[in-house]
PDB file of N, CA and C in Angstrom:
ATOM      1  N   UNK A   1     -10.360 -27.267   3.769  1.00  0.00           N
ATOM      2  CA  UNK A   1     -10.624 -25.853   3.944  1.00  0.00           C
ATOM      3  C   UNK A   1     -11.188 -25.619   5.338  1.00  0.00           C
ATOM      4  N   UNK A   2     -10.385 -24.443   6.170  1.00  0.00           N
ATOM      5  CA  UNK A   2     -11.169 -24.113   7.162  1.00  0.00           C
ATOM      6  C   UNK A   2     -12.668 -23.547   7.138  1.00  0.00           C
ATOM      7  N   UNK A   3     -13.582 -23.896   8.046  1.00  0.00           N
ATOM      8  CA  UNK A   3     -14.716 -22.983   8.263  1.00  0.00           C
ATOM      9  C   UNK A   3     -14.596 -22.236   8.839  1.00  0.00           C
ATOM     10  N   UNK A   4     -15.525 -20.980   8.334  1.00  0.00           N
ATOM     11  CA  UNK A   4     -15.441 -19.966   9.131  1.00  0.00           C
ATOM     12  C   UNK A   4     -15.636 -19.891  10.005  1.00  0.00           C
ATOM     13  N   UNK A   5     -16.191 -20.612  10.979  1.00  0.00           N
ATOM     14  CA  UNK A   5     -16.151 -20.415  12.638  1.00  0.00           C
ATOM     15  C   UNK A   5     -15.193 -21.123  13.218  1.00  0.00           C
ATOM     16  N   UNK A   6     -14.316 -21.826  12.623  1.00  0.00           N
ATOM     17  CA  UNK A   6     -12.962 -22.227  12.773  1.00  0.00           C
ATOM     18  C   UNK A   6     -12.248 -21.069  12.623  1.00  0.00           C
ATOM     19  N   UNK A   7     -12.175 -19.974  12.276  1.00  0.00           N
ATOM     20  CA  UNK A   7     -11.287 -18.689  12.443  1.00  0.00           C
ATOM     21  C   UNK A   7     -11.452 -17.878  13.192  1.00  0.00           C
ATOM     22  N   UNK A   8     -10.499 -17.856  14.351  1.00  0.00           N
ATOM     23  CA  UNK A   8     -10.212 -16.626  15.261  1.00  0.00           C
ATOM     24  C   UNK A   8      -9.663 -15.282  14.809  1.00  0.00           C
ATOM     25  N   UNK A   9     -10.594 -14.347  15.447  1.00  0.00           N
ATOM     26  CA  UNK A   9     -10.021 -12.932  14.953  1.00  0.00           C
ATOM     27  C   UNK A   9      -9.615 -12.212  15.633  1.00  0.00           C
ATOM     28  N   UNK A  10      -8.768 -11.547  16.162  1.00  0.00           N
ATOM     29  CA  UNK A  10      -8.330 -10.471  16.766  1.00  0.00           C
ATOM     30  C   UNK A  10      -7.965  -9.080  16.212  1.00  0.00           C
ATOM     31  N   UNK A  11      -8.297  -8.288  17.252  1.00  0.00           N
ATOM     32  CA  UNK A  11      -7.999  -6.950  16.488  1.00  0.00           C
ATOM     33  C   UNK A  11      -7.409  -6.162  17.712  1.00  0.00           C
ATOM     34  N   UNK A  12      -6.526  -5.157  17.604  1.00  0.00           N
ATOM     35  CA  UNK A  12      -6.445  -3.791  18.776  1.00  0.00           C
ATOM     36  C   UNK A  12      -6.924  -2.788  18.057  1.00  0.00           C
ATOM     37  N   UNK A  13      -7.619  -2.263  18.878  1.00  0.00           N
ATOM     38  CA  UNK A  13      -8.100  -1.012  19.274  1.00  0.00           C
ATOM     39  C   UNK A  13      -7.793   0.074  19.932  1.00  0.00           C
ATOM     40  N   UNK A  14      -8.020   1.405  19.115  1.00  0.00           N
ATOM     41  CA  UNK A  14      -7.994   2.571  20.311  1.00  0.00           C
ATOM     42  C   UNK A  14      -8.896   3.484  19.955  1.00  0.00           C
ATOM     43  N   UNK A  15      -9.685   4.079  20.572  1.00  0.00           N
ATOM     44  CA  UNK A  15     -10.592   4.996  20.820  1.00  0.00           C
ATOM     45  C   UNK A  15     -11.383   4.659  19.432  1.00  0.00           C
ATOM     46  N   UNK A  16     -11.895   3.095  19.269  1.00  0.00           N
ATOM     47  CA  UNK A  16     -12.866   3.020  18.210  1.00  0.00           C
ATOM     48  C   UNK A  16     -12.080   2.396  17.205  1.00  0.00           C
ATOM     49  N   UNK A  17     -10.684   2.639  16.921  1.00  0.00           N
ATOM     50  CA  UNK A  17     -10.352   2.803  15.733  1.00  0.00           C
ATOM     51  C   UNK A  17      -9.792   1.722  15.854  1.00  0.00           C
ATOM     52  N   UNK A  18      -9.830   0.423  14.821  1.00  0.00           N
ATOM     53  CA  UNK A  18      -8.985  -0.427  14.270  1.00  0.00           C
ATOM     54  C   UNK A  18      -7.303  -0.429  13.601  1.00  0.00           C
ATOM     55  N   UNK A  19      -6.768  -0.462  14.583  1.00  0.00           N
ATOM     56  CA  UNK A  19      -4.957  -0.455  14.199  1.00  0.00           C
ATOM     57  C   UNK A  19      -4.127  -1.882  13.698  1.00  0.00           C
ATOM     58  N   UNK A  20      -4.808  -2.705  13.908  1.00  0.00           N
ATOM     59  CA  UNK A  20      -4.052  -4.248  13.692  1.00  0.00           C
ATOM     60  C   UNK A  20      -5.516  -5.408  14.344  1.00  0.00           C
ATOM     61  N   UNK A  21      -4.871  -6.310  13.136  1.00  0.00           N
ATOM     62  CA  UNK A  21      -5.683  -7.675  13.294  1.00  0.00           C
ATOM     63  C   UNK A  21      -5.127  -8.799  12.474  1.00  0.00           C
ATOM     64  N   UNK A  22      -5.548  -9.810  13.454  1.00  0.00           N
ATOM     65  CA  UNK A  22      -5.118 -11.110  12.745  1.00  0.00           C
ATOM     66  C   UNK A  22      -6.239 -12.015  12.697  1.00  0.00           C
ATOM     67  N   UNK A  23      -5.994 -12.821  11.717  1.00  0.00           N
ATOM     68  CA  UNK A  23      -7.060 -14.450  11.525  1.00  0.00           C
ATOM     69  C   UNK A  23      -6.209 -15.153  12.061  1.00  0.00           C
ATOM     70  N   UNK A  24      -6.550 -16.235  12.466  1.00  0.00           N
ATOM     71  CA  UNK A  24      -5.951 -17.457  13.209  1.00  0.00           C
ATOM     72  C   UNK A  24      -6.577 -18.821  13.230  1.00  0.00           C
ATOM     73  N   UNK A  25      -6.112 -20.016  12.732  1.00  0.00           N
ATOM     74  CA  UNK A  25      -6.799 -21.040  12.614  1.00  0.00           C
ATOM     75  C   UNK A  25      -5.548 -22.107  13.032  1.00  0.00           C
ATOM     76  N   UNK A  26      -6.115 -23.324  13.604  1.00  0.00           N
ATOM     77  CA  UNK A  26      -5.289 -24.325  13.875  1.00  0.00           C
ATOM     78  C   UNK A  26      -6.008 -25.464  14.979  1.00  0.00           C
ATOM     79  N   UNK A  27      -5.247 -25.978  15.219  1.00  0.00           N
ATOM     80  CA  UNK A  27      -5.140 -27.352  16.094  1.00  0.00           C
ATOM     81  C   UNK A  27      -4.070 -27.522  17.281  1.00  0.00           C
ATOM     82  N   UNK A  28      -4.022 -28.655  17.953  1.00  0.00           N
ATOM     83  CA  UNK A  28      -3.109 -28.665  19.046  1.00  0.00           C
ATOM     84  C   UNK A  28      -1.441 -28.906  18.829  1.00  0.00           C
ATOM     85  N   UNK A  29      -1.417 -28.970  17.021  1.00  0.00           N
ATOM     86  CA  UNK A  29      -0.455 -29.558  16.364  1.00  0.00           C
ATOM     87  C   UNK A  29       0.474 -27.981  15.928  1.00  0.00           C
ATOM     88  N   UNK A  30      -0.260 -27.285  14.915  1.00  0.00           N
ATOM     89  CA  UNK A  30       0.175 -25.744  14.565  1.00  0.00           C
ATOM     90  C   UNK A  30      -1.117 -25.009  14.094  1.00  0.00           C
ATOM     91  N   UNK A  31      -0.648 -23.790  14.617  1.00  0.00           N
ATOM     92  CA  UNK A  31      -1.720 -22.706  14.230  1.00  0.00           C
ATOM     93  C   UNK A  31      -0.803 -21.448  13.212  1.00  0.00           C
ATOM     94  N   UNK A  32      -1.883 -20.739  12.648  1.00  0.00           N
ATOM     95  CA  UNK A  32      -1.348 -20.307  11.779  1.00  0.00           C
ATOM     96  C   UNK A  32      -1.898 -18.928  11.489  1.00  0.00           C
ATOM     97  N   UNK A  33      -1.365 -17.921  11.636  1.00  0.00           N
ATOM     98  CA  UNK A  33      -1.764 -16.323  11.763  1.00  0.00           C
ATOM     99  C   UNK A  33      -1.803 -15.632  10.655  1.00  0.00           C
ATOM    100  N   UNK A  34      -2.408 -14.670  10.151  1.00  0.00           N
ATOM    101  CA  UNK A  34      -2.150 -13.775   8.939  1.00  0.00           C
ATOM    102  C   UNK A  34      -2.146 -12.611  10.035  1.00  0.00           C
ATOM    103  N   UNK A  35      -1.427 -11.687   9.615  1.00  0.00           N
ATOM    104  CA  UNK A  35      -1.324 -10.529  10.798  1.00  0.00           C
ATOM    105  C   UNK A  35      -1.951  -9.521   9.325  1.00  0.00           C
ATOM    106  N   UNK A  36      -2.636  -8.522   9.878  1.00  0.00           N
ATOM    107  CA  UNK A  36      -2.598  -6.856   9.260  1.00  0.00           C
ATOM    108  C   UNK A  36      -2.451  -5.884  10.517  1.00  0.00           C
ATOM    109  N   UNK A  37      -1.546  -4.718   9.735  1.00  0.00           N
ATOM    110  CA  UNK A  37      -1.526  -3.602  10.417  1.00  0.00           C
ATOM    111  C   UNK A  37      -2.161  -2.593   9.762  1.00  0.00           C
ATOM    112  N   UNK A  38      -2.764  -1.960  10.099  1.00  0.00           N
ATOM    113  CA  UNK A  38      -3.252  -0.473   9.393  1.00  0.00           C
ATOM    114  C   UNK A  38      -2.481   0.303   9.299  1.00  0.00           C
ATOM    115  N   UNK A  39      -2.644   1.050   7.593  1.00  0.00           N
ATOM    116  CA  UNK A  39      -1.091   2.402   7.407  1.00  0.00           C
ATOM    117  C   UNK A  39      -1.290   3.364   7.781  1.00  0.00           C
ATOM    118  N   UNK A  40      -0.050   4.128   8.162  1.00  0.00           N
ATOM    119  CA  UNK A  40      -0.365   4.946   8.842  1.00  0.00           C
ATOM    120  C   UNK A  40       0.020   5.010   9.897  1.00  0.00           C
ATOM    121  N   UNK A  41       0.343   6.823  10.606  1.00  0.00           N
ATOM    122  CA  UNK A  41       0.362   6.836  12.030  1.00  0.00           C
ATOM    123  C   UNK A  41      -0.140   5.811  13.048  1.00  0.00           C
ATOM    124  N   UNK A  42       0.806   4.833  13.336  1.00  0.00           N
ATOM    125  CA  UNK A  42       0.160   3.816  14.729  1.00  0.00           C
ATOM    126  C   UNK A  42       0.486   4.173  16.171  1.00  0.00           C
ATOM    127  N   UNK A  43       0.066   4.303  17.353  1.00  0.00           N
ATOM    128  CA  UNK A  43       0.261   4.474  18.536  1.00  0.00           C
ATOM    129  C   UNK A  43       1.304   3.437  18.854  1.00  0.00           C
ATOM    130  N   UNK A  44       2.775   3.643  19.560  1.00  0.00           N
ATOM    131  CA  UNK A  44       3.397   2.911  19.800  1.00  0.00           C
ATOM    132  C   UNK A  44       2.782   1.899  20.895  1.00  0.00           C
ATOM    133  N   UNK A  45       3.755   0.662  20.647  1.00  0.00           N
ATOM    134  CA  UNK A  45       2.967  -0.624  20.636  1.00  0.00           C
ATOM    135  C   UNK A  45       2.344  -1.233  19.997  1.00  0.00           C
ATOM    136  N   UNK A  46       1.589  -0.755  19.244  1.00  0.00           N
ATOM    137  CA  UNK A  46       0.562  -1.657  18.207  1.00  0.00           C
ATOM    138  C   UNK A  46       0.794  -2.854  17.976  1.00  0.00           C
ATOM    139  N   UNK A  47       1.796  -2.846  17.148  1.00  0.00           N
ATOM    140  CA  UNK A  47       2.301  -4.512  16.780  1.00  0.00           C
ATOM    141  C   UNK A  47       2.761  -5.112  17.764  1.00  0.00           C
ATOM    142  N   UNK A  48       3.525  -5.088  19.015  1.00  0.00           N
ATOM    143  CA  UNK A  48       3.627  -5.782  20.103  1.00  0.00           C
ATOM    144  C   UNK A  48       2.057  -6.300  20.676  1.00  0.00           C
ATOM    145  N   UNK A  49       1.327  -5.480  20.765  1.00  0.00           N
ATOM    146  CA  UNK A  49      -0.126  -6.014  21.107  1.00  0.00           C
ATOM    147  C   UNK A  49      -1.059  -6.755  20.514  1.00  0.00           C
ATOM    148  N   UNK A  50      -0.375  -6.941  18.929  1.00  0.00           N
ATOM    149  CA  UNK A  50      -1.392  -7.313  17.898  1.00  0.00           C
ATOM    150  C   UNK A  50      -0.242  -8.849  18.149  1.00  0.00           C
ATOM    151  N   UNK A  51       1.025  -9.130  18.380  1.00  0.00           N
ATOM    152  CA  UNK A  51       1.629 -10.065  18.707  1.00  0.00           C
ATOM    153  C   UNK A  51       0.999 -11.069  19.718  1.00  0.00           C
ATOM    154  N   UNK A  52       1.196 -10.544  20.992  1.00  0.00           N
ATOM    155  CA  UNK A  52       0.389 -10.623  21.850  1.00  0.00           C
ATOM    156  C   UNK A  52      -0.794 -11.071  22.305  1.00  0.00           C
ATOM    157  N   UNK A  53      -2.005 -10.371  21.691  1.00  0.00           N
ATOM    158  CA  UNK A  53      -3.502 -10.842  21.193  1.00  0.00           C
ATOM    159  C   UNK A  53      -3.527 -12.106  20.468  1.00  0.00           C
ATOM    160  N   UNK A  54      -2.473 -12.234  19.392  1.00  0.00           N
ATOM    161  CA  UNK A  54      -2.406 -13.811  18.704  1.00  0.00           C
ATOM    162  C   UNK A  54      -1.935 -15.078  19.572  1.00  0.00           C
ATOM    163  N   UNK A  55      -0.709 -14.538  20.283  1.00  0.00           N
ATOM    164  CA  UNK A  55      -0.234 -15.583  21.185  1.00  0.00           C
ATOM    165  C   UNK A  55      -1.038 -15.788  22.286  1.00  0.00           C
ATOM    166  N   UNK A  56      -2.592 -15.205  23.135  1.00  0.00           N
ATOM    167  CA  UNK A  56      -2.982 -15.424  23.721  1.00  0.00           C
ATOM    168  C   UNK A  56      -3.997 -15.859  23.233  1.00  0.00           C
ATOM    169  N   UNK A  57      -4.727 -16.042  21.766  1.00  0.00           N
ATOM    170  CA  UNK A  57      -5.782 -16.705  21.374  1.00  0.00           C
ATOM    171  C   UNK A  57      -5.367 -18.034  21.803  1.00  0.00           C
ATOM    172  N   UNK A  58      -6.711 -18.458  22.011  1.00  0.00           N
ATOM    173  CA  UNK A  58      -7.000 -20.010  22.421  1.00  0.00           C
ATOM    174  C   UNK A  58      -6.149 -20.826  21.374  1.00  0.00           C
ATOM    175  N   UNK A  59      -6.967 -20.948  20.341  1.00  0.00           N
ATOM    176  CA  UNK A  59      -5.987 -21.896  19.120  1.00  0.00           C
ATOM    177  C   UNK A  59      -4.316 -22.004  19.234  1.00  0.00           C
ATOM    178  N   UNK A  60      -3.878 -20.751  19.337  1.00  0.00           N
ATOM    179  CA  UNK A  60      -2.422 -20.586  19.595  1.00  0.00           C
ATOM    180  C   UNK A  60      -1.626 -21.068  20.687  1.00  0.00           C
ATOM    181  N   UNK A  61      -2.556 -20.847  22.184  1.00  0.00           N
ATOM    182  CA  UNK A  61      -1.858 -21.190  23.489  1.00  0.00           C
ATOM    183  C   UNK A  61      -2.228 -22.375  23.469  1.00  0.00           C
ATOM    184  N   UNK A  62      -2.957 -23.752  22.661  1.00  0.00           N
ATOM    185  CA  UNK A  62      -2.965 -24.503  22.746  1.00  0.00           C
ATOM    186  C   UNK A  62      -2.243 -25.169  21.765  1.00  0.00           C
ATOM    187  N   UNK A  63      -1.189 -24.697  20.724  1.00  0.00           N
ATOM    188  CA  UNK A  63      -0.760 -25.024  19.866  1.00  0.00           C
ATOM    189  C   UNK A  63       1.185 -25.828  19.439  1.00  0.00           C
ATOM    190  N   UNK A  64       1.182 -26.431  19.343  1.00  0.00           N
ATOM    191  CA  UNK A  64       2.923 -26.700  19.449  1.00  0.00           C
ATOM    192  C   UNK A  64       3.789 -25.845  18.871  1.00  0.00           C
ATOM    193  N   UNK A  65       3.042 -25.340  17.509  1.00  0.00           N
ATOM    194  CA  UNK A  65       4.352 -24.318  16.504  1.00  0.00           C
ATOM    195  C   UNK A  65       2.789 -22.957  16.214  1.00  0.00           C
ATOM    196  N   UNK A  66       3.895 -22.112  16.142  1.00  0.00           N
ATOM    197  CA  UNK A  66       2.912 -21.462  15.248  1.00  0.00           C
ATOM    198  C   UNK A  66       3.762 -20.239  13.871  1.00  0.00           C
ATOM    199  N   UNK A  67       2.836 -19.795  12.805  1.00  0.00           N
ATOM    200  CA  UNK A  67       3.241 -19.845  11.558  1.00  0.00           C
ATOM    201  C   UNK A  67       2.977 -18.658  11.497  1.00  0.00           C
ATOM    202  N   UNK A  68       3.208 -17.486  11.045  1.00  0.00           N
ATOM    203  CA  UNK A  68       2.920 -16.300  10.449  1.00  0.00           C
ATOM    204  C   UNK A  68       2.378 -15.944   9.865  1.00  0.00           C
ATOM    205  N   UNK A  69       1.944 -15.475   8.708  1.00  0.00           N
ATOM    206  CA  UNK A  69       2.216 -13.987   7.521  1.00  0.00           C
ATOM    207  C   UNK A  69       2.051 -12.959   7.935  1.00  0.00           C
ATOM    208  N   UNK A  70       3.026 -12.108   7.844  1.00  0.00           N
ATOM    209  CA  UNK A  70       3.261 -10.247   8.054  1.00  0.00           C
ATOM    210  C   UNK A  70       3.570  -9.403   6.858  1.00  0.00           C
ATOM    211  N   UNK A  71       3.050  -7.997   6.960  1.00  0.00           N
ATOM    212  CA  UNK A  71       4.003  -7.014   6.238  1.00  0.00           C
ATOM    213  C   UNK A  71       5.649  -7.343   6.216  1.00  0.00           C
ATOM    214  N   UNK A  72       6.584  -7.264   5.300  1.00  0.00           N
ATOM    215  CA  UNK A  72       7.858  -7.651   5.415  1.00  0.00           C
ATOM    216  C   UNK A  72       8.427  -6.332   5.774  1.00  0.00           C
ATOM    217  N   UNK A  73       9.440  -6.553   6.873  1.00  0.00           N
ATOM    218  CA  UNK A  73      10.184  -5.587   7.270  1.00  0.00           C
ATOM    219  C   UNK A  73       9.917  -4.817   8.594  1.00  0.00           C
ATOM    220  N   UNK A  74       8.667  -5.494   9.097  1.00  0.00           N
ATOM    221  CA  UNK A  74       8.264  -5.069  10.283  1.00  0.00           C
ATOM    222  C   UNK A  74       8.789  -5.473  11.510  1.00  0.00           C
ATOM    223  N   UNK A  75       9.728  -4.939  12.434  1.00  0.00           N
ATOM    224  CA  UNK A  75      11.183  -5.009  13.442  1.00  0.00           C
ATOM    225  C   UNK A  75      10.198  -5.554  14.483  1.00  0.00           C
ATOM    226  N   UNK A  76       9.460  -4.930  14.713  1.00  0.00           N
ATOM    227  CA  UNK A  76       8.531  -4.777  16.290  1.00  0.00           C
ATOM    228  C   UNK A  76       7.987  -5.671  16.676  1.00  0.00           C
ATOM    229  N   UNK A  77       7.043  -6.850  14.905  1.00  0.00           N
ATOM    230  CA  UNK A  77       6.521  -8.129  14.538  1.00  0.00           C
ATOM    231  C   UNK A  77       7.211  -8.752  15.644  1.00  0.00           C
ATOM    232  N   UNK A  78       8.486  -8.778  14.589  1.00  0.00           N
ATOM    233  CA  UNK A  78       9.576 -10.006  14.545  1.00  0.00           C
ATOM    234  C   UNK A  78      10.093 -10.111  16.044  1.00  0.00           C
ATOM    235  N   UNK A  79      10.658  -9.019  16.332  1.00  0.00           N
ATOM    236  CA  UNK A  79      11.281  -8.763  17.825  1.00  0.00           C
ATOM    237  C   UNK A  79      10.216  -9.203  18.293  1.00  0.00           C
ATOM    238  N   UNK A  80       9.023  -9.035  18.372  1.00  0.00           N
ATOM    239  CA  UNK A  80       8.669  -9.506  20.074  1.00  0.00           C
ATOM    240  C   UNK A  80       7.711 -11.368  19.428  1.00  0.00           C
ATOM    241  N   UNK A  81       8.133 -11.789  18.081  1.00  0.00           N
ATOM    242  CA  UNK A  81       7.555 -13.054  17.791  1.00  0.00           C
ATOM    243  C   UNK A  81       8.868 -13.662  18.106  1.00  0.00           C
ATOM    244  N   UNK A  82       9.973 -13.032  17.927  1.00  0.00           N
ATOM    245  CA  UNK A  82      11.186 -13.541  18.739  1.00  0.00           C
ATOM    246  C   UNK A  82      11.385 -13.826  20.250  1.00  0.00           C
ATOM    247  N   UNK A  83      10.763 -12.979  21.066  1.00  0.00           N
ATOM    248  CA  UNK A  83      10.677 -13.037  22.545  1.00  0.00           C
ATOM    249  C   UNK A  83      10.079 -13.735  22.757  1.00  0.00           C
ATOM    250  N   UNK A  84       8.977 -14.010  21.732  1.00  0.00           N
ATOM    251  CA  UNK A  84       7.849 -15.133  23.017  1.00  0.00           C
ATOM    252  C   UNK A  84       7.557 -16.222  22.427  1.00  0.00           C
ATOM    253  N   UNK A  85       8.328 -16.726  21.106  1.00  0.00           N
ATOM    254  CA  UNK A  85       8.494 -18.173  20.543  1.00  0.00           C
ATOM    255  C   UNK A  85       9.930 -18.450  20.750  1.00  0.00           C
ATOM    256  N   UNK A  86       9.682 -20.241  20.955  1.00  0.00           N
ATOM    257  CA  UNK A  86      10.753 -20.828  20.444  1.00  0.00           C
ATOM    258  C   UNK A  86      11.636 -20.644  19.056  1.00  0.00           C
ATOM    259  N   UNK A  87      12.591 -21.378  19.016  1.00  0.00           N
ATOM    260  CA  UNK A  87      13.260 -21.716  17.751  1.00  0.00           C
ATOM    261  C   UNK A  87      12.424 -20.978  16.531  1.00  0.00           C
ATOM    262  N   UNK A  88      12.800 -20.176  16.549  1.00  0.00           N
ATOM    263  CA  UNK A  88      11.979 -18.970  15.900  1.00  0.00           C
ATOM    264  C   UNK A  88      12.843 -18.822  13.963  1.00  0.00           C
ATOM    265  N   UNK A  89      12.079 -19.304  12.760  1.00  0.00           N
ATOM    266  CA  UNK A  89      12.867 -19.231  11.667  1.00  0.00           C
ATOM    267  C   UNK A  89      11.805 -17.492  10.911  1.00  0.00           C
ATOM    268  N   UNK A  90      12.701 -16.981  10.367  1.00  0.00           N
ATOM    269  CA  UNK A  90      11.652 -16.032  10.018  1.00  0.00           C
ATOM    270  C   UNK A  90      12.043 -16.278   8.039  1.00  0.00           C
ATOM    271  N   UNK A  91      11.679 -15.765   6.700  1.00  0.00           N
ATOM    272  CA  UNK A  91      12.026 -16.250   6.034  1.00  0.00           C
ATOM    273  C   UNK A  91      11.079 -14.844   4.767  1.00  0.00           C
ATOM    274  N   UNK A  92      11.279 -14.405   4.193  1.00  0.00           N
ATOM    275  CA  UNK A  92      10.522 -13.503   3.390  1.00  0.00           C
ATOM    276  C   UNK A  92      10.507 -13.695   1.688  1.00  0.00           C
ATOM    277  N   UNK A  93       9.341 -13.416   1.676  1.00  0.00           N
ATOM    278  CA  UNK A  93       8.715 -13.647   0.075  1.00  0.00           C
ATOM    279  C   UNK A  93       7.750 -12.529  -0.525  1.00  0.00           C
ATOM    280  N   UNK A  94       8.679 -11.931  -0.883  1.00  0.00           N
ATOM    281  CA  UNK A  94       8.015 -10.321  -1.949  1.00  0.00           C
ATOM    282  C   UNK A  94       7.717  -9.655  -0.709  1.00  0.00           C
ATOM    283  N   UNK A  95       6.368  -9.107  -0.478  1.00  0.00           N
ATOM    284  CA  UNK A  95       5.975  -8.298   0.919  1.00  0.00           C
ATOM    285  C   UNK A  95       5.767  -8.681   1.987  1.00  0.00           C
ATOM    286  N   UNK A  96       6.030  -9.836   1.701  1.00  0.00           N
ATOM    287  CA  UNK A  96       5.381 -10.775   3.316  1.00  0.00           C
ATOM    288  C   UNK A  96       6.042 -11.142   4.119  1.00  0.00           C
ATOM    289  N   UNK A  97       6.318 -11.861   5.233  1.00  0.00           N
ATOM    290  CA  UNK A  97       7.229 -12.697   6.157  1.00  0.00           C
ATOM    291  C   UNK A  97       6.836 -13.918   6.580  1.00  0.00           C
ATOM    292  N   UNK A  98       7.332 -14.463   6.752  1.00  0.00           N
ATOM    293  CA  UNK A  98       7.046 -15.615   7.509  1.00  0.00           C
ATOM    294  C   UNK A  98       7.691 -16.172   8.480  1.00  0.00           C
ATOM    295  N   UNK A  99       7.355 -16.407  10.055  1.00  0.00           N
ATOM    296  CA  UNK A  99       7.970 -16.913  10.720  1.00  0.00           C
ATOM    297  C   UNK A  99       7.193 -17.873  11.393  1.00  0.00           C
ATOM    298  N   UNK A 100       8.241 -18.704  11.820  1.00  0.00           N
ATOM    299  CA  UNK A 100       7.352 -20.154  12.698  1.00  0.00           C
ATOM    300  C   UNK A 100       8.241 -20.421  13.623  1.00  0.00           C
ATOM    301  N   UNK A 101       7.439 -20.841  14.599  1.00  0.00           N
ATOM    302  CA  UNK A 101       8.212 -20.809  15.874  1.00  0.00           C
ATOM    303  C   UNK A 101       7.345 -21.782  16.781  1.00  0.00           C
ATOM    304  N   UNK A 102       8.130 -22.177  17.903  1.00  0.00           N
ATOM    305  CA  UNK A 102       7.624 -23.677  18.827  1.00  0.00           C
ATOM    306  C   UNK A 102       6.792 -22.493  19.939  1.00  0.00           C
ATOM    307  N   UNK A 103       5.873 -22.793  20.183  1.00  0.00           N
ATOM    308  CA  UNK A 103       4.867 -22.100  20.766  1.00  0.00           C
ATOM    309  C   UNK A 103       5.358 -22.770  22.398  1.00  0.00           C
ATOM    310  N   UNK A 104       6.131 -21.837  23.517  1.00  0.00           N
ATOM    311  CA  UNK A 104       6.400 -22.377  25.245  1.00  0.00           C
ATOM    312  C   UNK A 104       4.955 -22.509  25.640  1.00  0.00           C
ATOM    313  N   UNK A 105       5.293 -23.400  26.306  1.00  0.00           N
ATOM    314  CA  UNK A 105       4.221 -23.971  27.469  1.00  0.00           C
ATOM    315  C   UNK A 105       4.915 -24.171  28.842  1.00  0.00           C
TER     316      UNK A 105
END
């Protein structure tokens, strides 16, 4: 089991307000994300930034693969976890997604 100070958190923000966040835990081997978005009207971008924010956590940019969970059906996720991973598999189960992908260096 991870400890909790073994979990990285990220969130975006705008004017206060919480729009997206992820947990993140891992090693130099794979790291592994739970994404949330908040419902609701989002400011475009959101999920590109909440992408983003994960792939620039430490755990992640030091990581070989990294692993998902998302809302299923989310284009914006996927598209830009497509742009900035490798060999990218994405794969869905009830509401969720999952994709894993070789983290560039």
């Amino acid at each position: 089991m991870t400890a909790p100070e073994d979990v990285q958190h990220v969130e975006v923000t705008e004017g206060g307000r919480l729009l997206a966040s992820a947990d993140v835990v891992g090693d130099e081997h794979a790291a592994v994300a739970a994404l949330h978005v908040e419902a609701g009207q989002l400011p475009a971008g959101t999920r590109t930034r909440l992408v983003d924010a994960v792939l620039d956590a430490p755990t992640v940019a030091g990581a070989e693969r990294l692993t998902t969970a998302g809302p299923a059906g989310d284009a914006e996720v996927a598209d830009r976890l497509r742009e900035r991973l490798d060999d990218v598999e994405l794969r869905a189960a009830g509401s969720t997604t999952f994709t894993d992908g070789t983290v560039p260096h």
